[in-house]
N, C-alpha and C. Protein backbone atom coordinates (compact mmCIF):
# COMPACT_ATOMS: atom_id res chain seq x y z
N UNK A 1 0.85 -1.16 0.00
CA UNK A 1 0.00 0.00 0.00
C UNK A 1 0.90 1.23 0.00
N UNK A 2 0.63 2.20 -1.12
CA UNK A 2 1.20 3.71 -0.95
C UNK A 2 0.25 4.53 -0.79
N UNK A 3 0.85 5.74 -0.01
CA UNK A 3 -0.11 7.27 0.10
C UNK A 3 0.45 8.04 -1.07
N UNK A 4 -0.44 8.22 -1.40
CA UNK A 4 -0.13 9.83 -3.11
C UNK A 4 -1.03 10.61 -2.42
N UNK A 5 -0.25 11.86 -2.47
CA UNK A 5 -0.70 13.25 -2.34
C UNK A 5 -1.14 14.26 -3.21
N UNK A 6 -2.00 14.41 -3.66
CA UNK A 6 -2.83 15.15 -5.14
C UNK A 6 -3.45 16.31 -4.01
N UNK A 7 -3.10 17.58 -4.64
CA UNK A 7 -3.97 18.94 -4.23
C UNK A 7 -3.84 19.21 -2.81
N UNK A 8 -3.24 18.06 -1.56
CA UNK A 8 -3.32 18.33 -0.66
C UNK A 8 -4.10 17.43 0.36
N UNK A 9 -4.76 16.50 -1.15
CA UNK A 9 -5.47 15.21 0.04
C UNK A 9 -4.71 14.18 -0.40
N UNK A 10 -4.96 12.97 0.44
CA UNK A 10 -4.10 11.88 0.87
C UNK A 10 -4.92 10.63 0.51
N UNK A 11 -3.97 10.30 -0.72
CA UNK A 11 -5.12 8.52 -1.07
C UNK A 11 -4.60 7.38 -0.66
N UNK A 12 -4.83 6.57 -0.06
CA UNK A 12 -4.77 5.25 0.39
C UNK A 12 -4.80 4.22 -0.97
N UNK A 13 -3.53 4.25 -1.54
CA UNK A 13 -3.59 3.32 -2.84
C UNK A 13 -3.09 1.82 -2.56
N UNK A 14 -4.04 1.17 -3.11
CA UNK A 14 -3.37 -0.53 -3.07
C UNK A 14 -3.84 -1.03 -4.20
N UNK A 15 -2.88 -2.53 -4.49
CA UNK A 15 -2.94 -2.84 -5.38
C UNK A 15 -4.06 -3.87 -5.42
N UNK A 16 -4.66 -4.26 -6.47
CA UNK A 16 -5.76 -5.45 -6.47
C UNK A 16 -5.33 -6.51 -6.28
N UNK A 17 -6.62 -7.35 -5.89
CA UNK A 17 -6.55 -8.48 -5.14
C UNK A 17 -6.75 -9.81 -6.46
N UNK A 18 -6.58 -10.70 -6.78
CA UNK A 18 -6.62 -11.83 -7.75
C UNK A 18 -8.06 -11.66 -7.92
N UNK A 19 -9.54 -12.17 -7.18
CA UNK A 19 -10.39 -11.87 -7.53
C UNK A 19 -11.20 -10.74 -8.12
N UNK A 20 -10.18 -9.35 -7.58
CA UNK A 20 -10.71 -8.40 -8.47
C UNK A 20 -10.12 -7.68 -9.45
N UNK A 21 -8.95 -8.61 -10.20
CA UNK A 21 -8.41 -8.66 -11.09
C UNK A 21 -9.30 -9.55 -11.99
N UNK A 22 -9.89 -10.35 -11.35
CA UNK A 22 -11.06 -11.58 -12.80
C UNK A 22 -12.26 -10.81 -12.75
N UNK A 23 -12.45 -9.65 -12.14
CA UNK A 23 -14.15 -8.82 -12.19
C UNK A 23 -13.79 -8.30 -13.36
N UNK A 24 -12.66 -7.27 -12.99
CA UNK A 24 -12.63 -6.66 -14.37
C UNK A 24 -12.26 -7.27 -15.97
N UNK A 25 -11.69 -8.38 -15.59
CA UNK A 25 -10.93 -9.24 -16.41
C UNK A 25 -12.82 -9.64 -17.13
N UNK A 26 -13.73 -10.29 -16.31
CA UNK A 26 -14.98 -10.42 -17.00
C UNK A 26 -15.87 -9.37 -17.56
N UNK A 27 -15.05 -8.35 -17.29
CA UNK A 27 -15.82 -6.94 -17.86
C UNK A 27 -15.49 -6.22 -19.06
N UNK A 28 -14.05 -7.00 -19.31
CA UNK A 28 -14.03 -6.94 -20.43
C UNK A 28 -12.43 -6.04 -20.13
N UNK A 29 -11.61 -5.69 -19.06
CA UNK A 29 -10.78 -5.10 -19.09
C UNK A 29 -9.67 -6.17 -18.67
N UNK A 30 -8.31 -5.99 -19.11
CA UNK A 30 -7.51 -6.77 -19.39
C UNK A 30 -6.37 -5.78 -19.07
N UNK A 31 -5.69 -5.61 -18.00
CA UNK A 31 -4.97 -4.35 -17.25
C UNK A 31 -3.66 -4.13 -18.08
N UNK A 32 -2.94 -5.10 -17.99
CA UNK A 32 -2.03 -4.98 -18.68
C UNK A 32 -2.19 -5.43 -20.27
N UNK A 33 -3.07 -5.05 -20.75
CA UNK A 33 -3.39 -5.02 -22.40
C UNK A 33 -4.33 -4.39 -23.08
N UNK A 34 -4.74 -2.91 -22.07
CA UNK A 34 -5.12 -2.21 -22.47
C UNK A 34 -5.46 -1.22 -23.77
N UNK A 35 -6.61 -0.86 -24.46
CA UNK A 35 -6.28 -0.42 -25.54
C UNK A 35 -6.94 1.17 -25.20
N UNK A 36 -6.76 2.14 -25.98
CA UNK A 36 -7.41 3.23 -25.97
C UNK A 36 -8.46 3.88 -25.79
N UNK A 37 -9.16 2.94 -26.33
CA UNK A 37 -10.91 3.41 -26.09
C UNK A 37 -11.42 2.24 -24.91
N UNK A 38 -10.60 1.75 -23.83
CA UNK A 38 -11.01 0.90 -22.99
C UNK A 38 -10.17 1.67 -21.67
N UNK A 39 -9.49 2.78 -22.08
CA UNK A 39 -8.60 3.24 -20.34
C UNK A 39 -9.48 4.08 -19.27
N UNK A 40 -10.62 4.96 -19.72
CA UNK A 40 -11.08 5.33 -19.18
C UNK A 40 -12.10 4.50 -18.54
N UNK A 41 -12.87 3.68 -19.06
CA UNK A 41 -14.05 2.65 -18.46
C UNK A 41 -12.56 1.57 -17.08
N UNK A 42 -11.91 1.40 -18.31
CA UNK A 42 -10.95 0.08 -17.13
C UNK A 42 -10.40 1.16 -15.33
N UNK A 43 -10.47 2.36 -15.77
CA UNK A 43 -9.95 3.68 -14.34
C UNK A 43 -10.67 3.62 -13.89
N UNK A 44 -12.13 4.19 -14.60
CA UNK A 44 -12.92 4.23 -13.64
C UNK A 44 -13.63 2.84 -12.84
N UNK A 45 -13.36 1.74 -13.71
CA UNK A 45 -14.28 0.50 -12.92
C UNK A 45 -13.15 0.02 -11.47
N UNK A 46 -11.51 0.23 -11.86
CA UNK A 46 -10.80 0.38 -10.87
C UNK A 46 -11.18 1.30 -9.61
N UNK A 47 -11.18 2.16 -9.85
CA UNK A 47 -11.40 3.11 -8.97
C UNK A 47 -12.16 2.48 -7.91
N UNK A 48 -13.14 2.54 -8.53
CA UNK A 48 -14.62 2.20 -7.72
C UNK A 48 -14.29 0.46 -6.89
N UNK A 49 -13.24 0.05 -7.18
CA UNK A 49 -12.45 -1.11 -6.45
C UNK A 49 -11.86 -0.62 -5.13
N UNK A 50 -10.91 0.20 -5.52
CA UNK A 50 -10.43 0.64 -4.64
C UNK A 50 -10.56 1.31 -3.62
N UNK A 51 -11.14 2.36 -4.34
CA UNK A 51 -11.62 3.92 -3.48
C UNK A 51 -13.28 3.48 -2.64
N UNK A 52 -12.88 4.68 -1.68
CA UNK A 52 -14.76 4.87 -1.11
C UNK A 52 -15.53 5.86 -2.02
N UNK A 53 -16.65 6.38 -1.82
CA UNK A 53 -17.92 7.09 -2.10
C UNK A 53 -16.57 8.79 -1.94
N UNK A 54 -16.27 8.89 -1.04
CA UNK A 54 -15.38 10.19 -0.53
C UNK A 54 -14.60 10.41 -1.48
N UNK A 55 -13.32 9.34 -1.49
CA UNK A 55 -12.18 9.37 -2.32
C UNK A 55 -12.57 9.56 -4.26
N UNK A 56 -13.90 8.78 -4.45
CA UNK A 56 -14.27 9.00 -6.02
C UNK A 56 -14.82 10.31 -5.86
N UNK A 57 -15.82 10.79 -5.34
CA UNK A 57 -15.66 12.00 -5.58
C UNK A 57 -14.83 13.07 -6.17
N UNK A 58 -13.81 13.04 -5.09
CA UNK A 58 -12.74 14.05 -5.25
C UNK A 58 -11.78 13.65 -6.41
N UNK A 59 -11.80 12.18 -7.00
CA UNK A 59 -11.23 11.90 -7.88
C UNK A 59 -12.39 12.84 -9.35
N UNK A 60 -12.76 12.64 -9.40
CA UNK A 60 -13.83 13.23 -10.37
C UNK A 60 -13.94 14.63 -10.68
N UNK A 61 -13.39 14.80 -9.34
CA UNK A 61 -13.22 16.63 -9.44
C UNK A 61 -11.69 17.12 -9.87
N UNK A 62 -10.75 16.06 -10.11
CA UNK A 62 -9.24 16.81 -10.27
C UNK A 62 -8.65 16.31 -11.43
N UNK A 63 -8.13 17.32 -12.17
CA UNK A 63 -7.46 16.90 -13.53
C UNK A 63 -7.43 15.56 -14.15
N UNK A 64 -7.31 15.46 -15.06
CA UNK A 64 -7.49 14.17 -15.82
C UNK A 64 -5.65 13.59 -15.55
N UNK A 65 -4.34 14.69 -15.02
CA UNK A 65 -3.22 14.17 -15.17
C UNK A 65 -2.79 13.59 -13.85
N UNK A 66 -3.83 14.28 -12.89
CA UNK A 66 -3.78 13.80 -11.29
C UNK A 66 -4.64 12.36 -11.23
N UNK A 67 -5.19 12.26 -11.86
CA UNK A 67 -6.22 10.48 -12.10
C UNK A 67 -5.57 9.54 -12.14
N UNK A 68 -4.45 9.94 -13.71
CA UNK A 68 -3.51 9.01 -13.79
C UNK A 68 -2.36 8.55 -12.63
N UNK A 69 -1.84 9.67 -12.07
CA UNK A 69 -1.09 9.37 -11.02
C UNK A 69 -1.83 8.69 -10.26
N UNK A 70 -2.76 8.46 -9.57
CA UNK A 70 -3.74 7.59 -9.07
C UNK A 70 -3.45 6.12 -9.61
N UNK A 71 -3.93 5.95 -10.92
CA UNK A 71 -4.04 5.19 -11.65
C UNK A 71 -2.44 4.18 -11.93
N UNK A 72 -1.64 5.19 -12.21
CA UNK A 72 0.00 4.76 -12.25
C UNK A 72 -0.16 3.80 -10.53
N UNK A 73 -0.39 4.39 -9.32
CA UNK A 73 0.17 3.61 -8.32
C UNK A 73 -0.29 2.35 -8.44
N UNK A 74 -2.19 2.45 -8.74
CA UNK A 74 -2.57 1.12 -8.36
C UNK A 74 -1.86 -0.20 -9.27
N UNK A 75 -1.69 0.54 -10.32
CA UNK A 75 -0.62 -0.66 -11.10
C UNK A 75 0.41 -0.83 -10.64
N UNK A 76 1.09 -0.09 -10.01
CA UNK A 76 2.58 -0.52 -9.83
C UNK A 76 2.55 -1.14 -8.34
N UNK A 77 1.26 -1.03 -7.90
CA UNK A 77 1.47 -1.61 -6.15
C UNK A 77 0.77 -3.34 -6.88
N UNK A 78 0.17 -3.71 -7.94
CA UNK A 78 -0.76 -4.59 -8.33
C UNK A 78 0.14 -5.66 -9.17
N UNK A 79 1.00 -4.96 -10.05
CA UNK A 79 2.08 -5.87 -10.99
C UNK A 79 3.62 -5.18 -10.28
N UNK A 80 3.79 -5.18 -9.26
CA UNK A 80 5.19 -4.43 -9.07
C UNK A 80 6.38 -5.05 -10.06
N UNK A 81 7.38 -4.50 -10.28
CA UNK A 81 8.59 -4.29 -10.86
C UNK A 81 9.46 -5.56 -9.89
N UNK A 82 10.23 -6.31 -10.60
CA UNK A 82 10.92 -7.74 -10.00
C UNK A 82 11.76 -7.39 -8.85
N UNK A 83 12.42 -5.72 -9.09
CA UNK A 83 13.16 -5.47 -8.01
C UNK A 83 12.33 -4.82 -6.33
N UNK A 84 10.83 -4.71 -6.40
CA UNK A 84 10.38 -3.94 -5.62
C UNK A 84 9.31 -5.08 -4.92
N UNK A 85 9.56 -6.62 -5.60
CA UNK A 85 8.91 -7.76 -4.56
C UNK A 85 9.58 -8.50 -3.75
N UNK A 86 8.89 -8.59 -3.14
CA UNK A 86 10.00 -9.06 -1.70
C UNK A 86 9.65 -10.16 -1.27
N UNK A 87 10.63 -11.23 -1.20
CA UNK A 87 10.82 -13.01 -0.46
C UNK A 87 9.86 -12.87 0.70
């Protein structure tokens, strides 16, 4: 789990869990094989994984480049990098 700081509030980011990696996976989103006209539906159906009623809100209200940073953690806390998993 990481904290990202956007505008001054504080998100509680984690990465998904195997089962809610196959929700979206049956919804038709495929995380790491994403195509263009599927990033915004695959963010927002994430989101709403992750986040509360509070946290989407305020997501909804802030830049489309502050989303992504959002969006960047939950992937990288979800598929981390070989050097950043730990025995």
């Amino acid at each position: 789990m990481r904290e990202i700081e956007i505008n001054g509030r504080r998100f509680q980011v984690r990465g998904l869990k195997r089962k809610e990696i196959r929700t979206l996976r049956e919804q038709g989103f495929v995380l790491l094989a994403l195509k263009g006209e599927d990033l915004d539906a695959a963010q927002d159906a994430t989101f709403e994984i992750v986040f509360g009623p509070e946290d989407l809100a305020a997501i909804d209200e802030m830049d489309n480049r502050d989303a992504l940073k959002l969006w960047d953690a939950i992937l990288r806390e979800t598929y981390p990098a070989a050097d950043e998993i730990k025995n």
